[in-house]
N, C-alpha and C. Protein backbone atom coordinates (compact mmCIF):
# COMPACT_ATOMS: atom_id res chain seq x y z
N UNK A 1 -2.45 -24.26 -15.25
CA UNK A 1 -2.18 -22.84 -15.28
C UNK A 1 -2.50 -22.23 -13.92
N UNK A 2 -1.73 -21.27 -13.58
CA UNK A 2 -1.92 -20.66 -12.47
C UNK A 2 -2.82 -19.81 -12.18
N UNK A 3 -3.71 -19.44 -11.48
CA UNK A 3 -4.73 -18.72 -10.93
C UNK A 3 -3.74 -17.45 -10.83
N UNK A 4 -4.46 -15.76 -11.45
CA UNK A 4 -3.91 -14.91 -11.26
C UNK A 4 -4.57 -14.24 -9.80
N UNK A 5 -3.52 -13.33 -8.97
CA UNK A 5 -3.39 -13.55 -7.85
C UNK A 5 -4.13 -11.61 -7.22
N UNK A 6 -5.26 -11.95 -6.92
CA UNK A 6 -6.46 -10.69 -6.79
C UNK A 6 -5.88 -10.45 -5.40
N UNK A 7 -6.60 -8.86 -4.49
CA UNK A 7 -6.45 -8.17 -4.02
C UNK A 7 -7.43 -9.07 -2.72
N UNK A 8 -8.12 -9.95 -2.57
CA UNK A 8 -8.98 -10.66 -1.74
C UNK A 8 -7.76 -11.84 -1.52
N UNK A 9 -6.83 -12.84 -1.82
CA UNK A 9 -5.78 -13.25 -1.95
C UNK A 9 -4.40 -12.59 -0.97
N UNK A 10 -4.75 -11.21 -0.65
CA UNK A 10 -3.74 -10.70 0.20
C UNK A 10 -3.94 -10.68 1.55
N UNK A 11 -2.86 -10.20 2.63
CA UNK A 11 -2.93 -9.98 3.80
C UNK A 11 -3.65 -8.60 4.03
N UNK A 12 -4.29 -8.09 5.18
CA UNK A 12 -5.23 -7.17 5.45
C UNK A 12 -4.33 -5.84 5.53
N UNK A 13 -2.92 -6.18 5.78
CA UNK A 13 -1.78 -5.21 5.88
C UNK A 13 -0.81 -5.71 5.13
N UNK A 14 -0.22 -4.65 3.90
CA UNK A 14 0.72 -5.09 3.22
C UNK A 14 1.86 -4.25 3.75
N UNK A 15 3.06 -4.45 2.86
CA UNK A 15 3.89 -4.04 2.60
C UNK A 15 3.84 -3.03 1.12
N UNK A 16 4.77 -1.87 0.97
CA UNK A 16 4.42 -0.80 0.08
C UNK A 16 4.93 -1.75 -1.19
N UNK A 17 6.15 -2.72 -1.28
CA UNK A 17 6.76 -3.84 -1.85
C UNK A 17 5.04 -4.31 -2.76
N UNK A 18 4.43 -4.97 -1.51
CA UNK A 18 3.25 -6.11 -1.52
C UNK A 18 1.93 -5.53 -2.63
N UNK A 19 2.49 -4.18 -1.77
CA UNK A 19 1.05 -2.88 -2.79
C UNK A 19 1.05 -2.94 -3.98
N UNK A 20 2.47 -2.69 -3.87
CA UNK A 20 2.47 -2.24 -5.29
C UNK A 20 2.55 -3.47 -6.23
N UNK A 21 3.03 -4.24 -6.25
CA UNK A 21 3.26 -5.50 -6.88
C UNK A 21 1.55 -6.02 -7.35
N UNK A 22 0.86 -5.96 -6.26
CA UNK A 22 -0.44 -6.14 -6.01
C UNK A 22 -1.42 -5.33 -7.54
N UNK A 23 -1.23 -4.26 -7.36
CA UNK A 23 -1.51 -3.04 -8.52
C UNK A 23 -1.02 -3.02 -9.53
N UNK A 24 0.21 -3.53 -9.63
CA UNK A 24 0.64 -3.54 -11.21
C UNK A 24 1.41 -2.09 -11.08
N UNK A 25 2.41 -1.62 -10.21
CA UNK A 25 2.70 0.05 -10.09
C UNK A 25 4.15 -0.11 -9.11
N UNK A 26 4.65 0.80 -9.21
CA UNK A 26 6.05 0.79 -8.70
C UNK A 26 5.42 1.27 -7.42
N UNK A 27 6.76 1.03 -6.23
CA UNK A 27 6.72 1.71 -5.21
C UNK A 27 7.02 3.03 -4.99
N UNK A 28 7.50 3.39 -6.12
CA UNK A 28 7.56 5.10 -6.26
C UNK A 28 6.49 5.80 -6.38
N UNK A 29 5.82 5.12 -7.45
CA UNK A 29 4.34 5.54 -7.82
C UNK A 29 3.53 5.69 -6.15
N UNK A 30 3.05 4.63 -5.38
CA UNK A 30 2.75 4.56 -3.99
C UNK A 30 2.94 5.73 -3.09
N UNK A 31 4.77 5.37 -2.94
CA UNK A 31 5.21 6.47 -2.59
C UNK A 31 5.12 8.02 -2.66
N UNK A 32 4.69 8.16 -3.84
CA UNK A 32 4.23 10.01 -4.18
C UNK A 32 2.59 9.96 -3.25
N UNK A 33 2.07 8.79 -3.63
CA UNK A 33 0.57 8.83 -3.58
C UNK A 33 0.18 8.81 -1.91
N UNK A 34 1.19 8.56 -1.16
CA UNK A 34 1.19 8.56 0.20
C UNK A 34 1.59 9.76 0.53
N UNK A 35 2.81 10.60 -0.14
CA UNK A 35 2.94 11.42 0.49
C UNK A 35 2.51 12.74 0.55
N UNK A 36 1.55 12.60 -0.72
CA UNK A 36 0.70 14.08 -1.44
C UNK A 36 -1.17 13.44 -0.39
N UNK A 37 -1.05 12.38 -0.16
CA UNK A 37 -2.09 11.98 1.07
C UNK A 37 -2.82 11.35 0.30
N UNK A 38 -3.38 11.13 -1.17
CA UNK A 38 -4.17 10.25 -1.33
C UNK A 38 -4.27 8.74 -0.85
N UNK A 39 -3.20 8.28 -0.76
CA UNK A 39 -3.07 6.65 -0.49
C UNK A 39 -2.32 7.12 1.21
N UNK A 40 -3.35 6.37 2.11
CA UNK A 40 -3.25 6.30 3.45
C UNK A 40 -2.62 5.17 3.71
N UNK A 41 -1.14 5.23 4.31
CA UNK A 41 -0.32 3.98 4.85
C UNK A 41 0.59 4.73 6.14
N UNK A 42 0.84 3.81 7.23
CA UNK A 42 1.45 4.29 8.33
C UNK A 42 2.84 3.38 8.40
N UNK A 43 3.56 3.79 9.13
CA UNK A 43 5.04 3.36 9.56
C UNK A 43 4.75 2.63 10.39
N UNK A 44 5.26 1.27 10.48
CA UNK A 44 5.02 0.41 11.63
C UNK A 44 5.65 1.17 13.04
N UNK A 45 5.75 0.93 14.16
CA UNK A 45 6.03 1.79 15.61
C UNK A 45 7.65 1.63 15.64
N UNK A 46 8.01 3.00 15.77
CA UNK A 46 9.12 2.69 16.12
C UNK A 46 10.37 3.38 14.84
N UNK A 47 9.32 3.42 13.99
CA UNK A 47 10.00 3.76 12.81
C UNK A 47 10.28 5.38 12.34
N UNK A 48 11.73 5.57 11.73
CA UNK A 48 11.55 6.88 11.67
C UNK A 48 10.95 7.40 10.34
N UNK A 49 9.95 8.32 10.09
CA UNK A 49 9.61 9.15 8.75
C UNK A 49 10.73 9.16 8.10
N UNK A 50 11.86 9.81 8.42
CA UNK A 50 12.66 10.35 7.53
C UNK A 50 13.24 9.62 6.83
N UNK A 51 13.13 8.15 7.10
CA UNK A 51 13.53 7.08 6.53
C UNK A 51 12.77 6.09 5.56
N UNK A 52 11.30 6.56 5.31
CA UNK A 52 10.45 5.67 5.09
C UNK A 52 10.86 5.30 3.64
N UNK A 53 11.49 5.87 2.67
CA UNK A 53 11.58 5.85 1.69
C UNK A 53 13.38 5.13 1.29
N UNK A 54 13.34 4.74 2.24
CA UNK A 54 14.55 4.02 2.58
C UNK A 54 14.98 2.23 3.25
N UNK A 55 13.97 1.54 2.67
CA UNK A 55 13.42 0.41 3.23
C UNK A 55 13.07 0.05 4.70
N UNK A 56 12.61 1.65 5.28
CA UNK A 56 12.47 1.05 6.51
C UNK A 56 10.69 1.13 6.51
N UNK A 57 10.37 1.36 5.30
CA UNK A 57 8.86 0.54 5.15
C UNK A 57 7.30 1.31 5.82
N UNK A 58 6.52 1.77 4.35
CA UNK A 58 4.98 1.88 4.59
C UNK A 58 4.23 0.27 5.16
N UNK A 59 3.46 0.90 5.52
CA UNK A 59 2.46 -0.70 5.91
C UNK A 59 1.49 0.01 4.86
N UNK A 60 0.69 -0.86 4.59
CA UNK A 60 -0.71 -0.09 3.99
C UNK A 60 -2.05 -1.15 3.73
N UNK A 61 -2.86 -0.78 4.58
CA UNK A 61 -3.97 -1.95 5.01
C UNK A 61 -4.33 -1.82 3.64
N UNK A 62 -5.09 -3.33 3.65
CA UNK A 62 -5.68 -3.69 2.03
C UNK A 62 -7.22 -2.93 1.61
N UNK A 63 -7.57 -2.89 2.54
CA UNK A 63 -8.69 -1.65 2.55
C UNK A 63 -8.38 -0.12 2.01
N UNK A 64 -7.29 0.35 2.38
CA UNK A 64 -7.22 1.88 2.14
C UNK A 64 -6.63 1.75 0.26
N UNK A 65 -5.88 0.35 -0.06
CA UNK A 65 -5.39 -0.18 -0.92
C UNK A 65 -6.44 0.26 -2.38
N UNK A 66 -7.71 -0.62 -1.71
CA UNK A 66 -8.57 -0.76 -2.89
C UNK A 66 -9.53 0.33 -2.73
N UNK A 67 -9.19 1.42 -1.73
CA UNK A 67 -10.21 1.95 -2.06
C UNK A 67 -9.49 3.28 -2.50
N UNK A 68 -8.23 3.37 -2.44
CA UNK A 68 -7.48 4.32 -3.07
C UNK A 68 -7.30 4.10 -4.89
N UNK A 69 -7.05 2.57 -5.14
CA UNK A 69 -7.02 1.85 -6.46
C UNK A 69 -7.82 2.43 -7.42
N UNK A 70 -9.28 1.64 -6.65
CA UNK A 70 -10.62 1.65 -7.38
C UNK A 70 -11.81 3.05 -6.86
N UNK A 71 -10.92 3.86 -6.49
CA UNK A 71 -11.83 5.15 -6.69
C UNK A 71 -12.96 4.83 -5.64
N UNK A 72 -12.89 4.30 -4.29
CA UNK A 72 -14.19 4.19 -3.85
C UNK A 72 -13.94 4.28 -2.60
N UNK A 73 -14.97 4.45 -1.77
CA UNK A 73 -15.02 5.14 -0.32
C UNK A 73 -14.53 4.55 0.89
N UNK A 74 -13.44 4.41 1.40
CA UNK A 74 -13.30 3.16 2.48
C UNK A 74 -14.38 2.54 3.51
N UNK A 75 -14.46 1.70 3.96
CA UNK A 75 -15.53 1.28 4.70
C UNK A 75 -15.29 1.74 6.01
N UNK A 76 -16.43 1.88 6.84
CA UNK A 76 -16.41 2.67 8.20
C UNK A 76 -16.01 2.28 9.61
């Protein structure tokens, strides 16, 4: 049987795809949560805003991830 696949298991920077999959939550869900500011994710360089919601892609470190998830304070 396969080992189910935890938030320590990921890269330090996901994809909004990676997030959410990660959480058990759509990328829409993410998506609101980034853009009302609770969930902190940036556009890789180069990229336009107006597009982000258009596969040209949140990054979102695994840190801001779990501490947006699990209600707790990011580390410093």
């Amino acid at each position: 049987m396969r080992k189910p696949l935890t938030l320590d298991d990921l890269a330090d920077v996901l994809t909004l795809k990676e997030a959410a999959d990660a959480v058990g939550m759509t990328e829409t869900t993410l998506r609101v949560n980034i853009k009302s500011g609770e969930l902190r994710a940036f556009l890789p360089r180069g990229k336009d805003p107006k597009h982000a919601g258009r596969g040209q892609g949140y990054r979102i470190e695994k840190t801001a991830l779990e501490a947006w998830y699990f209600n707790k304070p990011e580390p410093k």
